[in-house]
Protein backbone atom coordinates (compact mmCIF):
# COMPACT_ATOMS: atom_id res chain seq x y z
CA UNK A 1 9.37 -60.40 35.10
CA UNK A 2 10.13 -56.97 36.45
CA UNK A 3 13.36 -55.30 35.56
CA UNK A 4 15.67 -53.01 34.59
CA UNK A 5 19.08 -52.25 33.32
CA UNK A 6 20.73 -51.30 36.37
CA UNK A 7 19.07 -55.22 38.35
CA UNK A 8 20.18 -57.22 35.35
CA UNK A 9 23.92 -55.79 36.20
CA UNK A 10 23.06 -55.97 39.65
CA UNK A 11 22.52 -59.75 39.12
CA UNK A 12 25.85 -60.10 37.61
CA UNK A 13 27.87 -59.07 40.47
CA UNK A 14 29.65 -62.02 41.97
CA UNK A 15 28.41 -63.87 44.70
CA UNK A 16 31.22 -62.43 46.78
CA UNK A 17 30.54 -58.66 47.21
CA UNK A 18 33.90 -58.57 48.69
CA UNK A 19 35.49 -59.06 45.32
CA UNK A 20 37.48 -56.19 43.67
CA UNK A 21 35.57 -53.84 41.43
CA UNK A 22 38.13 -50.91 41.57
CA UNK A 23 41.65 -50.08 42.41
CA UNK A 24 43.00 -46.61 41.98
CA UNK A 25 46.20 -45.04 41.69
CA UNK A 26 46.70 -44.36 45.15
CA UNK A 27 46.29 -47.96 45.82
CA UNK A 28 42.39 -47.84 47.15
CA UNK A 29 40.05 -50.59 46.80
CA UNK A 30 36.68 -50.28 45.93
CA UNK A 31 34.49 -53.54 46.17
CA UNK A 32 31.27 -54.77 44.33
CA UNK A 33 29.77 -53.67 48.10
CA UNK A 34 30.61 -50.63 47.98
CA UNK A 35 29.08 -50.00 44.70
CA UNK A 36 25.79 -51.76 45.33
CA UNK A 37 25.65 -49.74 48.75
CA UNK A 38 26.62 -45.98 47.19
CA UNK A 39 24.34 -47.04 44.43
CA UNK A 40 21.25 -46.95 46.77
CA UNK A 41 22.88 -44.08 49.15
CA UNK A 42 22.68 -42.03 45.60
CA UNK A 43 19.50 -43.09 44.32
CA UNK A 44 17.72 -42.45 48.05
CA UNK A 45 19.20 -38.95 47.89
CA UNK A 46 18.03 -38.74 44.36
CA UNK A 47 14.90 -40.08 45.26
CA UNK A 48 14.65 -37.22 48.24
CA UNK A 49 15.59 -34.46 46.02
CA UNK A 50 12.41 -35.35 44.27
CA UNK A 51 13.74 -36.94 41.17
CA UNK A 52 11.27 -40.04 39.93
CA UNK A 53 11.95 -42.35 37.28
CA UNK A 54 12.45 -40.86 33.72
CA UNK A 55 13.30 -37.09 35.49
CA UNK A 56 16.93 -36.56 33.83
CA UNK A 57 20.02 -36.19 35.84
CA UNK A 58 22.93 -34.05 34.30
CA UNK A 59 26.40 -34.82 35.88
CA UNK A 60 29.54 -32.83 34.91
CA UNK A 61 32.11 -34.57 36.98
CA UNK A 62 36.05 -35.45 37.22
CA UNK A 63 36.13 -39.51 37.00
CA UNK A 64 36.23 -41.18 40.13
CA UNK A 65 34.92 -44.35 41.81
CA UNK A 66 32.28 -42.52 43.16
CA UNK A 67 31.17 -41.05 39.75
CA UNK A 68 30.14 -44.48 38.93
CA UNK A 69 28.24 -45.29 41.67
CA UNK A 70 26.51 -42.21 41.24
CA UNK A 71 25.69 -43.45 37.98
CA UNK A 72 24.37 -46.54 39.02
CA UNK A 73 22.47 -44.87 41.74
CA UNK A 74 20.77 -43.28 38.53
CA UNK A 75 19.76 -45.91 36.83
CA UNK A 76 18.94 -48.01 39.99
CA UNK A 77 15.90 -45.43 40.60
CA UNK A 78 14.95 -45.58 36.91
CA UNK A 79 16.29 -41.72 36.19
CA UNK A 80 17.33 -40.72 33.07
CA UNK A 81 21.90 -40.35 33.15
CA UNK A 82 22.97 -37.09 31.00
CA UNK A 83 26.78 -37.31 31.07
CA UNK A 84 28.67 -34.04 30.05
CA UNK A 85 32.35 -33.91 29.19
CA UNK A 86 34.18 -31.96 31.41
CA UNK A 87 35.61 -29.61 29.00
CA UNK A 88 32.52 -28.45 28.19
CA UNK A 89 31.92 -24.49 28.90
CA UNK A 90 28.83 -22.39 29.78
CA UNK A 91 27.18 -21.49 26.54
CA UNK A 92 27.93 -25.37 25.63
CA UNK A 93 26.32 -26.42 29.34
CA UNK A 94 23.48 -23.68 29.05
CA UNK A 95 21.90 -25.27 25.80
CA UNK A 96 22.14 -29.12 27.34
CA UNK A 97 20.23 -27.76 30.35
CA UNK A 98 17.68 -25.71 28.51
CA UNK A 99 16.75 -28.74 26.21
CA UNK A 100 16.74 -31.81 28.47
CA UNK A 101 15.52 -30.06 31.24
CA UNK A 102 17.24 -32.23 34.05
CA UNK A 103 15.97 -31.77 37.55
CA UNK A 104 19.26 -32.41 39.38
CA UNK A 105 22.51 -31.49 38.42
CA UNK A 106 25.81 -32.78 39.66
CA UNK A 107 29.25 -30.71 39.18
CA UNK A 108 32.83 -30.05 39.26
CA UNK A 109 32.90 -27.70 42.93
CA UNK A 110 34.47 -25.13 40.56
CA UNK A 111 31.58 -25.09 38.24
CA UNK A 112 29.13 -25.05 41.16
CA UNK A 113 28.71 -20.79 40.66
CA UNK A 114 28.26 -21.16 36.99
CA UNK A 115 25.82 -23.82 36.85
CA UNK A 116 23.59 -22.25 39.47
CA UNK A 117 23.88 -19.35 37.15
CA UNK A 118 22.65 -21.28 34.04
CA UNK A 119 20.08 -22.45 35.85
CA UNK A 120 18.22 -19.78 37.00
CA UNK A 121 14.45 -19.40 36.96
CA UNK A 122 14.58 -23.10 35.73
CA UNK A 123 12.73 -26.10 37.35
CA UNK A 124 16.05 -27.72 38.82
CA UNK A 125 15.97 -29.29 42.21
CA UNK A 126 19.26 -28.31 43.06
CA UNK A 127 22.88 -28.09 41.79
CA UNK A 128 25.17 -30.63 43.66
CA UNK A 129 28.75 -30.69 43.71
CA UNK A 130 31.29 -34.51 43.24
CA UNK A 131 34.97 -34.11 43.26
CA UNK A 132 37.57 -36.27 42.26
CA UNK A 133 37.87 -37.46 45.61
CA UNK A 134 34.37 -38.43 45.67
CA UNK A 135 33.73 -35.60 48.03
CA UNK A 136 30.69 -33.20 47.78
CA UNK A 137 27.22 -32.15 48.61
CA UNK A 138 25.83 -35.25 46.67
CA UNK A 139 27.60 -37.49 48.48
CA UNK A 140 27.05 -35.71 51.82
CA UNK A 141 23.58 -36.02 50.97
CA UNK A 142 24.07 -39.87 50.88
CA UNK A 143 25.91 -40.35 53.71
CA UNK A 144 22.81 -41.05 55.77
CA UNK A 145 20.99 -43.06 53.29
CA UNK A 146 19.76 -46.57 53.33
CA UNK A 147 21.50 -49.54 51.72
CA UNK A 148 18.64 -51.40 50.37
CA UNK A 149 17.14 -49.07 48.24
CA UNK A 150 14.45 -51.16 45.84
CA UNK A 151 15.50 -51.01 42.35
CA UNK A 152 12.67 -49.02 40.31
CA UNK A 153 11.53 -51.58 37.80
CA UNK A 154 11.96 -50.09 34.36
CA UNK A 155 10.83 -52.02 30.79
CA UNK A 156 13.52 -52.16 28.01
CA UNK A 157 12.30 -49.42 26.35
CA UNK A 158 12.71 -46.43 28.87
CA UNK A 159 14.93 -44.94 28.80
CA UNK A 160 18.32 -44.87 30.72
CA UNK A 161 20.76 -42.13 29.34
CA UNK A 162 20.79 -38.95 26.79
CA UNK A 163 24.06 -38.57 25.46
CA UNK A 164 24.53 -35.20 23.16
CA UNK A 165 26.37 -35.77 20.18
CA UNK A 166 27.45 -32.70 17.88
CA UNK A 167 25.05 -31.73 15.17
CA UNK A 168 26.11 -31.15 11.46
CA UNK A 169 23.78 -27.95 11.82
CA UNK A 170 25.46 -26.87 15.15
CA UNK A 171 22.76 -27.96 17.29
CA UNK A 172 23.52 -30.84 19.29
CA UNK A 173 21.24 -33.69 19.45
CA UNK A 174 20.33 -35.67 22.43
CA UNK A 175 20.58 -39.64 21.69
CA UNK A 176 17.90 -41.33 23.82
CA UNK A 177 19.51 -45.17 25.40
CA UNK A 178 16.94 -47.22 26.02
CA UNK A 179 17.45 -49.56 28.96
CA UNK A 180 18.12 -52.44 26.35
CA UNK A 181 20.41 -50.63 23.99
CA UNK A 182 22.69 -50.43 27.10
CA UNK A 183 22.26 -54.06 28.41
CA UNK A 184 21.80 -55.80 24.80
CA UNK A 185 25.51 -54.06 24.07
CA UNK A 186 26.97 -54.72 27.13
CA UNK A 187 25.90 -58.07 26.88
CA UNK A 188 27.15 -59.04 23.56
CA UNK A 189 30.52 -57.88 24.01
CA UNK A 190 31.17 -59.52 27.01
CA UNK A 191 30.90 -62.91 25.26
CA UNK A 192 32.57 -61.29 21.78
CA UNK A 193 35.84 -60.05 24.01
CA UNK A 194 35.64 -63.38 26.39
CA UNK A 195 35.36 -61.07 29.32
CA UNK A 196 35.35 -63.50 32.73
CA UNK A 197 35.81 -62.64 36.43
CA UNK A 198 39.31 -63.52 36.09
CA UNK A 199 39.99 -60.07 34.04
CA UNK A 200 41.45 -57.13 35.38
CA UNK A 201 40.46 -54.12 32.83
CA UNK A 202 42.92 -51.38 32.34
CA UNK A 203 40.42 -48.26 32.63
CA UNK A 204 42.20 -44.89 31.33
CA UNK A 205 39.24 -43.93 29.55
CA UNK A 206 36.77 -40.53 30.49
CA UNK A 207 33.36 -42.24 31.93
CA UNK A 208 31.43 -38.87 30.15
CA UNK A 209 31.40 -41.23 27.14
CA UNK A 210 29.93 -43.76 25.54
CA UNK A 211 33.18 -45.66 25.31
CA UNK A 212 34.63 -45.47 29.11
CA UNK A 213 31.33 -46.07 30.48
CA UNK A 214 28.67 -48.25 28.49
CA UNK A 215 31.35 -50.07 26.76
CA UNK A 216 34.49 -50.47 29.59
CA UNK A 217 32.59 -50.29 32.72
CA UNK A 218 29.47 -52.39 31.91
CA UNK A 219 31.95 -55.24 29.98
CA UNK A 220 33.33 -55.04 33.59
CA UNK A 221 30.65 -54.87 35.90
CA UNK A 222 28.45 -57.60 33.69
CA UNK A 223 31.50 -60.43 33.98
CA UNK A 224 32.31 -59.68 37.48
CA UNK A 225 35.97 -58.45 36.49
CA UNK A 226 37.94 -55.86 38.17
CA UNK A 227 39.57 -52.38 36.64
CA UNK A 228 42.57 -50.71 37.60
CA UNK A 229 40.67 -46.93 37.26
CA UNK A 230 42.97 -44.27 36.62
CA UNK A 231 41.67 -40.87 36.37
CA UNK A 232 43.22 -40.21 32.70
CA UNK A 233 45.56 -41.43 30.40
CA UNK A 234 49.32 -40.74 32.04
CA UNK A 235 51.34 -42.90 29.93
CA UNK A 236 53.58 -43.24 33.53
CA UNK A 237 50.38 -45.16 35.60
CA UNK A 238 49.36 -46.91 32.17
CA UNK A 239 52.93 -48.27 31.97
CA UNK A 240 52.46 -49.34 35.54
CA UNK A 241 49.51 -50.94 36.05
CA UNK A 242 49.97 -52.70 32.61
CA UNK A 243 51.84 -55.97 34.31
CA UNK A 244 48.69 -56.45 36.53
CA UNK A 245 46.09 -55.73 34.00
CA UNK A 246 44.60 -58.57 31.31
CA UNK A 247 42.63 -56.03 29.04
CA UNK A 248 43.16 -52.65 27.73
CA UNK A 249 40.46 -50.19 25.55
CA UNK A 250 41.70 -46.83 24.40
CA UNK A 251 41.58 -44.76 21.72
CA UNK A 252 44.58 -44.51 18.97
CA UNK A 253 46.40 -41.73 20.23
CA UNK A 254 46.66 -43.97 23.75
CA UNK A 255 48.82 -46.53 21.84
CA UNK A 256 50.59 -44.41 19.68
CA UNK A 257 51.87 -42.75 22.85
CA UNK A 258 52.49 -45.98 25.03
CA UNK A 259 54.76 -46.89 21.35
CA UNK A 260 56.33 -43.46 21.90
CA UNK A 261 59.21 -44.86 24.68
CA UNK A 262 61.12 -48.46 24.99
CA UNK A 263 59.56 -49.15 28.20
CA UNK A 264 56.48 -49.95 26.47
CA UNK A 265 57.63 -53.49 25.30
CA UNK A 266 56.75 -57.65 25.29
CA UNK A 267 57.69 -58.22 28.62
CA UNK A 268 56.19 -55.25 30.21
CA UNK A 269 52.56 -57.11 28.34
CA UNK A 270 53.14 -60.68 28.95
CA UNK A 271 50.00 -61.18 31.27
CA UNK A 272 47.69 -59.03 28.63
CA UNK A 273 45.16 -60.92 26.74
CA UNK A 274 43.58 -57.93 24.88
CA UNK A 275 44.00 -54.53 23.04
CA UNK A 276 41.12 -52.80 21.97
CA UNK A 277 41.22 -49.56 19.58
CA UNK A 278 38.03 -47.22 18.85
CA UNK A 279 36.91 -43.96 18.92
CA UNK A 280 38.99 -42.83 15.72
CA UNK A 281 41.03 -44.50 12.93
CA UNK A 282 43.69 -46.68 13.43
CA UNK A 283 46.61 -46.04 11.22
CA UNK A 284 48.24 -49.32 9.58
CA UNK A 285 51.65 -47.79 10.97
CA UNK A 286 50.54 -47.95 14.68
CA UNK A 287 48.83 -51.65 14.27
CA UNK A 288 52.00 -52.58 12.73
CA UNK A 289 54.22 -51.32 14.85
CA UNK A 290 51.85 -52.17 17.84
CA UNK A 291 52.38 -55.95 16.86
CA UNK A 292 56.40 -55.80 15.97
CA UNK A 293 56.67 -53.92 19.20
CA UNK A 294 54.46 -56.94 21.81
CA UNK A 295 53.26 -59.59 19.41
CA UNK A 296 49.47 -57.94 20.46
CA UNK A 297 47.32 -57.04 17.00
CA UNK A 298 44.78 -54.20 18.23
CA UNK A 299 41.31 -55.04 18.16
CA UNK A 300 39.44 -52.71 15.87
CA UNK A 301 35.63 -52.01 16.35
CA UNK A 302 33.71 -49.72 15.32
CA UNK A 303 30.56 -47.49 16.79
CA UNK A 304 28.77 -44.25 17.29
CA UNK A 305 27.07 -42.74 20.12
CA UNK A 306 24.08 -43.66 18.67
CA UNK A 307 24.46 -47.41 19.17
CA UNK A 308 27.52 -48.15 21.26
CA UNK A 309 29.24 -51.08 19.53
CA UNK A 310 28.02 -52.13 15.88
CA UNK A 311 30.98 -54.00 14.85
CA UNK A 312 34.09 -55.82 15.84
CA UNK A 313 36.96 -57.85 14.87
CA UNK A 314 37.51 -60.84 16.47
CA UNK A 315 38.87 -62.03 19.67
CA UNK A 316 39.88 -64.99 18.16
CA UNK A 317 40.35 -64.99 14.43
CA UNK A 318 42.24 -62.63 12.14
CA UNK A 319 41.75 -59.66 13.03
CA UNK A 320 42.40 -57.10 9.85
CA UNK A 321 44.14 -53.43 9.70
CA UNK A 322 41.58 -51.03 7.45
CA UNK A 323 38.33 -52.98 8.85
CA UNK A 324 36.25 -52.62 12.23
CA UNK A 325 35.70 -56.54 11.86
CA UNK A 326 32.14 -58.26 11.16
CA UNK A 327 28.70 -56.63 12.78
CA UNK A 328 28.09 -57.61 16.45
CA UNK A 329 26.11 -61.43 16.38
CA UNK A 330 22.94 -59.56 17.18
CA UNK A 331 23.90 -56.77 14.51
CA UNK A 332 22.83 -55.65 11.10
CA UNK A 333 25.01 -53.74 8.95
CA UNK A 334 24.55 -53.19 5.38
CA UNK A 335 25.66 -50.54 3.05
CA UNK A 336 23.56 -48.44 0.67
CA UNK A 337 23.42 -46.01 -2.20
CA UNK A 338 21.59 -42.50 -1.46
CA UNK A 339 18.40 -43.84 -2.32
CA UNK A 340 18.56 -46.19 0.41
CA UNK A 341 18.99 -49.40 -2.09
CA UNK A 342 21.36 -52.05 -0.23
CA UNK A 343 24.98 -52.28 -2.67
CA UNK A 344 26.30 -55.39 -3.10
CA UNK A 345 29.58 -56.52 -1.51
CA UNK A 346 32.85 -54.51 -2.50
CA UNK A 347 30.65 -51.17 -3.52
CA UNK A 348 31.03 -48.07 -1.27
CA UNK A 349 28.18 -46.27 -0.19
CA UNK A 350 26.44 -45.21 3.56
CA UNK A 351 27.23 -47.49 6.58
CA UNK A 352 23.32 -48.60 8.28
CA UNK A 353 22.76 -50.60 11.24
CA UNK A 354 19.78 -52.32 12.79
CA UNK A 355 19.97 -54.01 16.17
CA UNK A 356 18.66 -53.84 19.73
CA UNK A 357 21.26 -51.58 20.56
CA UNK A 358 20.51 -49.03 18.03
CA UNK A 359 18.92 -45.76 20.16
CA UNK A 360 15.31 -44.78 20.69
CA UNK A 361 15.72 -41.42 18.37
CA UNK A 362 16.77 -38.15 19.35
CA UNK A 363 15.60 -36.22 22.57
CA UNK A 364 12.67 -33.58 21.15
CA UNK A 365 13.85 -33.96 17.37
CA UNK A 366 11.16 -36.52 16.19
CA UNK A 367 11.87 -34.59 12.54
CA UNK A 368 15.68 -35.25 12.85
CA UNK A 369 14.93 -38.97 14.15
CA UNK A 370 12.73 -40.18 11.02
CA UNK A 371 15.15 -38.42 8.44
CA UNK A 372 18.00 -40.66 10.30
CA UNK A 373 16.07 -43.58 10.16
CA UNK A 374 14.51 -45.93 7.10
CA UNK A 375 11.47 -46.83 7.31
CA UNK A 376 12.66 -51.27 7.98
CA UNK A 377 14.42 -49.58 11.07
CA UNK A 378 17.97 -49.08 9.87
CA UNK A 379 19.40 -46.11 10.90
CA UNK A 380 22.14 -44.29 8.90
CA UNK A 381 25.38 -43.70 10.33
CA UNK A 382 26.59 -41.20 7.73
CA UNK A 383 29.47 -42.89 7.49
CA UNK A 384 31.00 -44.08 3.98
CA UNK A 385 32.01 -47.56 3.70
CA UNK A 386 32.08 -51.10 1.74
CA UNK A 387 31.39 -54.56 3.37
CA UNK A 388 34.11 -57.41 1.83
CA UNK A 389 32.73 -61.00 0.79
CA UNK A 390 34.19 -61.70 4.67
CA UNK A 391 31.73 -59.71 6.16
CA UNK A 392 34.53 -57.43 7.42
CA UNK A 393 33.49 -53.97 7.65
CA UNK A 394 35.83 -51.11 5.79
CA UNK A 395 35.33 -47.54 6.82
CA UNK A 396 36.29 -45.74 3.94
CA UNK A 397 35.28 -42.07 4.61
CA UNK A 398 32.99 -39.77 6.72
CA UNK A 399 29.93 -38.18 5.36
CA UNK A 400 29.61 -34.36 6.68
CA UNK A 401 33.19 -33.28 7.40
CA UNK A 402 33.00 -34.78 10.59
CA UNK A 403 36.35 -34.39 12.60
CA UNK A 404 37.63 -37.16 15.07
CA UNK A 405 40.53 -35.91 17.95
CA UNK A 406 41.69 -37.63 20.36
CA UNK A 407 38.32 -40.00 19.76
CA UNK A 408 35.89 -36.95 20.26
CA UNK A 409 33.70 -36.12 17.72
CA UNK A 410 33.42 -32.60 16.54
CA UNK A 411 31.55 -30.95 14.04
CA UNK A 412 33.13 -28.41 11.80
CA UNK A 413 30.09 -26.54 11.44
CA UNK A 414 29.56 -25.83 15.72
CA UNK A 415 32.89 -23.83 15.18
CA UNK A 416 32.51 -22.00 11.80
CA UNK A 417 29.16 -20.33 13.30
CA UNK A 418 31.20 -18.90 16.14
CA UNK A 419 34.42 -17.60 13.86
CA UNK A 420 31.92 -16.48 11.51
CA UNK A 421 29.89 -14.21 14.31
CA UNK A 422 33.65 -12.62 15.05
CA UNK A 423 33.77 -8.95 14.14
CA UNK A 424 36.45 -8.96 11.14
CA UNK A 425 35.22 -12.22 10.09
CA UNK A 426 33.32 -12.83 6.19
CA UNK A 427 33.78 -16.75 6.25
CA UNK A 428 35.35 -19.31 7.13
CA UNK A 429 36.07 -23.18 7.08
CA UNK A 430 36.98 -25.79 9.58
CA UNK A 431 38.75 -28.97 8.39
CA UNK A 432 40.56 -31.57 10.42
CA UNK A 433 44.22 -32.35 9.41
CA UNK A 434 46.26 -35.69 10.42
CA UNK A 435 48.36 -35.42 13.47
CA UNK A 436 50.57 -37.72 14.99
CA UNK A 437 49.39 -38.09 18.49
CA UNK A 438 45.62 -37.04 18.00
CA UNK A 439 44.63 -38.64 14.77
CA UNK A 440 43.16 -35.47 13.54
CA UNK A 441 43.58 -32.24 14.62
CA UNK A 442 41.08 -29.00 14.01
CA UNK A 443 42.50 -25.89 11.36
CA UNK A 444 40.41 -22.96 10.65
CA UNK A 445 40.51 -21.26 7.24
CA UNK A 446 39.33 -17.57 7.70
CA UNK A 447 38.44 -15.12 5.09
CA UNK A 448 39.04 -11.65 6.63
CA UNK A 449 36.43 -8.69 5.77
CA UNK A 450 39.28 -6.24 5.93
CA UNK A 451 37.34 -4.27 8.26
CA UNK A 452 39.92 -4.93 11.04
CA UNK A 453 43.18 -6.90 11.81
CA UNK A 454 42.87 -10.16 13.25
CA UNK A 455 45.60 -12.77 14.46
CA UNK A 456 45.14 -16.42 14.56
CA UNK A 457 45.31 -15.99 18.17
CA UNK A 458 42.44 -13.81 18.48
CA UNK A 459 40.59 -16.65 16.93
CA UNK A 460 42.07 -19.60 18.94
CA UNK A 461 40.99 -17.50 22.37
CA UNK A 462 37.50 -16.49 21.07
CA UNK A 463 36.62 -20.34 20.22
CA UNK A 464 38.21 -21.11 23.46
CA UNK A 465 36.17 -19.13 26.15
CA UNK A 466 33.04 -20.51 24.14
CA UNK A 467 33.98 -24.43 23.35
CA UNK A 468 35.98 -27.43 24.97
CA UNK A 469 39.07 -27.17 24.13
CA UNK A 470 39.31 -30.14 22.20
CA UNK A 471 37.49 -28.05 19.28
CA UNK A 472 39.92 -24.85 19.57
CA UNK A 473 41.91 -24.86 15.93
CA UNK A 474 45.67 -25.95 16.48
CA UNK A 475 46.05 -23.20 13.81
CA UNK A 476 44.45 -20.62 12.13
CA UNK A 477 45.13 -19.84 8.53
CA UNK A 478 44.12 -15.97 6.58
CA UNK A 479 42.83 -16.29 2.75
CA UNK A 480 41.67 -13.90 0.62
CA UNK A 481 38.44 -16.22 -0.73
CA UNK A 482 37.54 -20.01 -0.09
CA UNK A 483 37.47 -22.62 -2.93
CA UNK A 484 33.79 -23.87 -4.17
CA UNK A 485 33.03 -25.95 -6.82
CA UNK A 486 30.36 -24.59 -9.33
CA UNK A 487 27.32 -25.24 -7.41
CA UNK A 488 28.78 -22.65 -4.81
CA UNK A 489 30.18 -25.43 -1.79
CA UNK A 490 33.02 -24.80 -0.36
CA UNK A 491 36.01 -27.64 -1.12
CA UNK A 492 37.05 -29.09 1.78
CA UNK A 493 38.76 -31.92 0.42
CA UNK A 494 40.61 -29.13 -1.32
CA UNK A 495 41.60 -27.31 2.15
CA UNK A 496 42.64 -30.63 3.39
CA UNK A 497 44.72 -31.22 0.72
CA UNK A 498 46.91 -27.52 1.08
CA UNK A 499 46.72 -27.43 4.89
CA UNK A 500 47.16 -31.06 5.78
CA UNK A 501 50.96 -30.81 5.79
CA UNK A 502 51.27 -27.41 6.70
CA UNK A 503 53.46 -27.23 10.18
């Protein structure tokens, strides 16, 4: 049988192509039509632009209804989807071009001059722009296309998306999604959650990321449900649309503001089956208060980039603060020492998964994919953690100083190179620090050279015209040296510790 992730969705749309599948804040509808019909319009234009199955497609684009279709229009003519977060800048943009080499691009309007500019003597079709209207030259270059275009088979190995996640080194890596990694997670969750058509998903989520998109869309597109699609979170339009929504996903710092004001309450929830939390830690204080506050208990999980969902607590069941729940039905998890020998239950060591939604490698690193790999096809998630005699999952650390805000991933190490290339600059150290509504939030340490004054503001801006600004330091702190311990590392845990409560 020939098919392909974006025809075993397809087949999933209800009979009624009338039904639903969007409603935005200015009270539009968008139907299951119109998103099988843009879907071809897209992939025809795609197709015309002289993109053929496996060519990559990067899109840097404000959510909107049509920025899904346009992803489905990828995937329905068997390209390759390379989502960028909007905040990203040009030297960030420049290297994701350079190394997956995508032969259409699709862009803010505002970034149109600077991504024609990155690309430059390279082998791009053409840079198109989307707004978040759904207005541009990519969608003027639908307009005229056909609404039957044929589905490019695809087997469950191609793949469908290349989503950079931030190397430890400061090189991003490019995690290949196989057609079946997508569908086998989207799949499972559906049933795990008890998604139906009768849901109406609360969508506040970016779609640049794994989470808003492979996880929230496809749980709503595979069950035939409907979203309310706002473009961000505004805690005003969450509070809203809540009464007419059954489901919510977010990330912590979405509930800890929704707890923030009595208007967030029981009655305001009383149709809402669901909470889910992931992306970043949830803090016992906000799952308490999240239940004394609407009788709801958040729904943990836990995943990576890498796989989508791995684990989950459960929909119906208890579902327990300091775990991400059980591993997915068609799941492995175990934990392991350094040497890769599995630990028994209780005993703390590296989280590994195995499963069909565990990615093809990473894009051009075949040296980075087999060291993040063992050789029975477990790969190692780097984080720390212990599995109970339940089964339940406990995170319990993160190996490589990885920082989570706002449920975005950044790597210390992407930012130190940057400070450390600053005239004035010896050294320095990036930590993350708890903060209230972001779960963590980036600090610099800098050790000055003395050759010249510098202000934590000079440091702030330089990181900023370079990074998203999700990975600026909140605050910059001047030392004269850095701890290390005797083998010459620096002590992080030792930075945290001084600057974690440091207003």
């Amino acid at each position: 049988m020939t098919t392909s992730l974006f025809m075993r969705i397809r087949d999933c749309f209800p009979a009624d192509l009338n039904k639903t599948l969007l409603e935005t804040t200015d009270g539009s509808r968008f139907t299951y039509r119109d998103a099988d019909e843009w879907s071809s319009r897209y992939a025809a234009a795609l197709h015309g632009l002289g993109a053929r199955k496996g060519d990559r497609v990067a899109v840097q684009t404000d959510k909107s209804p049509a920025a899904l279709f346009l992803y489905l229009g990828c995937i329905r003519a068997g390209l390759v989807y390379l989502p960028l977060n909007t905040a990203y800048q040009t030297q960030e943009l420049s290297y994701f071009v350079e190394d997956a080499a995508p032969v259409v691009i699709v862009c803010q309007p505002q970034r149109k001059a600077d991504m024609e500019g990155i690309v430059k003597e390279k082998s791009v079709s053409g840079v198109f722009t989307l707004d978040e209207d759904g207005q541009g030259t990519i969608t003027q270059a639908a307009l005229e296309q056909p609404v039957d275009f044929a589905p490019v088979p695809c087997a469950d190995d191609d793949l469908a998306a290349i989503l950079y996640t931030s190397g430890t080194t400061g090189k991003p890596k490019g995690a290949m999604m196989t057609q079946m990694n997508l569908w086998s997670n989207g799949r499972t969750l559906v049933d795990l959650w008890g998604f139906t058509a009768s849901d109406t998903l609360l969508h506040a989520l970016p779609i640049f990321h794994t989470h808003g998109l492979f996880i929230a869309c496809h749980c709503a597109m595979i069950s035939g449900a409907g979203m309310i699609f706002l473009p961000k979170f505004d805690r005003e339009q969450v509070i809203a649309a809540l009464p007419r929504a059954t489901v919510m996903m977010g990330v912590p710092t979405f509930y800890v503001r929704l707890l923030a004001g009595d208007d967030f309450n029981a009655d305001l929830v009383s149709n809402m089956r669901l909470f889910i939390s992931g992306s970043a830690p949830l803090l016992p204080e906000t799952f308490a208060a999240f239940h004394a506050r609407t009788g709801h208990y958040l729904l943990e999980r836990y995943g990576m980039t890498e796989m989508g969902m791995a684990t989950s607590n459960p929909l119906t069941g208890e579902r327990i603060i300091h775990t991400v729940g059980p591993a997915l039905p068609d799941v492995e998890v175990r934990v392991c020492d350094d040497q890769g020998q599995v630990l028994p239950a209780g005993e703390v060591g590296v989280l590994e998964a195995r499963g069909p939604n565990v990615f093809a490698g990473y894009w051009k690193m075949p040296e980075k994919t087999r060291e993040e790999f063992r050789d029975d096809g477990f790969f190692i998630t780097g984080d720390i953690a212990l599995i109970d005699k339940k089964g339940y999952v406990h995170i319990v650390g993160r190996a490589k100083d990885l920082v989570i805000s706002g449920g975005f991933n950044i790597y210390p190490k992407e930012i130190e190179t940057e400070i450390d290339k600053m005239a004035g600059v010896l050294e320095s150290a990036v930590i993350g620090v708890p903060h209230p509504d972001f779960g963590e939030a980036v600090v610099a340490i800098v050790v000055p050279d003395g050759t010249q004054t510098l202000l934590p503001d000079d440091v702030m801006n330089h990181i900023k015209s370079l990074m998203a600004n999700f990975k600026v330091p909140k605050k910059v702190f001047f030392v004269d040296e850095l701890p290390r311990n005797a083998m010459g590392k620096v002590q992080k845990n030792i930075l945290r510790d001084e600057y974690g409560t440091r207003n």
